[in-house]
Protein backbone atom coordinates (compact mmCIF):
# COMPACT_ATOMS: atom_id res chain seq x y z
CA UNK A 1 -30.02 116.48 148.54
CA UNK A 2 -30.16 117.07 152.12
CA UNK A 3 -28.37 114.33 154.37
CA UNK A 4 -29.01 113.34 158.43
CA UNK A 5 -26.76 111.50 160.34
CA UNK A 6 -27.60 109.77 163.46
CA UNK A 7 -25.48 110.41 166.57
CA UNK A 8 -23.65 107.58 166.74
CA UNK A 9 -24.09 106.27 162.77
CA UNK A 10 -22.87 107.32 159.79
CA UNK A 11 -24.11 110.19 157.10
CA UNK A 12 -27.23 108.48 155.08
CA UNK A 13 -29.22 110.55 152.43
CA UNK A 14 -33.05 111.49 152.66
CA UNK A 15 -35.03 111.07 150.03
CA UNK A 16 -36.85 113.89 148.43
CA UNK A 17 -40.54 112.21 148.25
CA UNK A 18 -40.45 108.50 149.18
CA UNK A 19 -43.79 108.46 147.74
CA UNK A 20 -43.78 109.57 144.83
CA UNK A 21 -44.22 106.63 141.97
CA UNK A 22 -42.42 106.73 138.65
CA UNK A 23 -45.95 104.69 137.07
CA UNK A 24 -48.80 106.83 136.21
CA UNK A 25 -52.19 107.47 138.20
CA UNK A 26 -54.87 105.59 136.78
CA UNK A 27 -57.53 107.99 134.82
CA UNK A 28 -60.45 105.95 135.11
CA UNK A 29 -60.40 105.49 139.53
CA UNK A 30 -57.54 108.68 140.32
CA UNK A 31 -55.68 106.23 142.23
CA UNK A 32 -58.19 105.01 144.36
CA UNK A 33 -58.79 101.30 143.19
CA UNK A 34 -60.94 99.39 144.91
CA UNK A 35 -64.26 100.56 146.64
CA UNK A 36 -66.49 99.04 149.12
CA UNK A 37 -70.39 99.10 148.38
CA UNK A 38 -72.84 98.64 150.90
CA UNK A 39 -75.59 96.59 149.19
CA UNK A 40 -78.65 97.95 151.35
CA UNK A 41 -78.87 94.79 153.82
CA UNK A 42 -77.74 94.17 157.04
CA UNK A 43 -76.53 90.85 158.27
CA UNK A 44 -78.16 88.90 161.74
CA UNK A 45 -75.84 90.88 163.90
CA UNK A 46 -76.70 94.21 162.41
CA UNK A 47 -73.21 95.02 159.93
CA UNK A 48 -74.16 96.36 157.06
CA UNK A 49 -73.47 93.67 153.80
CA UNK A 50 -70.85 94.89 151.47
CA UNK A 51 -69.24 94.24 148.13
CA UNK A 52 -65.75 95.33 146.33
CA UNK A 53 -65.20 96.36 143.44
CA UNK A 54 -62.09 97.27 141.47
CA UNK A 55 -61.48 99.35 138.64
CA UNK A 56 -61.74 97.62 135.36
CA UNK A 57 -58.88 99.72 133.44
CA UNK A 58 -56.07 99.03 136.32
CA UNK A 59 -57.44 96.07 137.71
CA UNK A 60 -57.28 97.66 141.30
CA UNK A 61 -53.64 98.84 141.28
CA UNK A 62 -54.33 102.41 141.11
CA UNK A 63 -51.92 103.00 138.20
CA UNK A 64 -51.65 102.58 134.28
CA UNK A 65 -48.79 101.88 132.22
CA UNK A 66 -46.06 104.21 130.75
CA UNK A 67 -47.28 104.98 127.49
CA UNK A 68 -44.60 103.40 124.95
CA UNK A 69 -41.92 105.32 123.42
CA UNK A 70 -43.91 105.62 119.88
CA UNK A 71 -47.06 106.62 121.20
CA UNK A 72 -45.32 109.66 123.42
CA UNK A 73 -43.89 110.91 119.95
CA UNK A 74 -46.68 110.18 117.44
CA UNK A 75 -45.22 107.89 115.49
């Protein structure tokens, strides 16, 4: 793994993809979770009215949960 030091500090490791998440990406919303709607009215100062909604299957996390050990093998 490739490391950086700072001039003055000592040797610290970089990680290799800070992002990445050991959890699945939810199927159902592909990681996006929660979505605003505009409703089709417009409030007295002229914004548009909106709702949210999240997705029903992660409940607006954006990811699912490891499958268990027997369901990855068949059992």
């Amino acid at each position: 793994m490739p490391t950086a030091s700072r001039s003055n500090g000592p040797e610290r490791e970089i990680p290799s993809c800070p992002s990445t998440s050991l959890r699945p990406i939810c199927g159902h919303c592909d990681g996006f979770p929660t979505v605003t709607i505009t409703i089709g009215q417009t409030t007295l100062s002229g914004q548009r009215k909106t709702i949210t909604a999240n997705c029903p299957a992660c409940h607006g996390t954006g990811h699912t949960a490891p499958a268990r050990a027997h369901t990855r093998i068949g059992a």
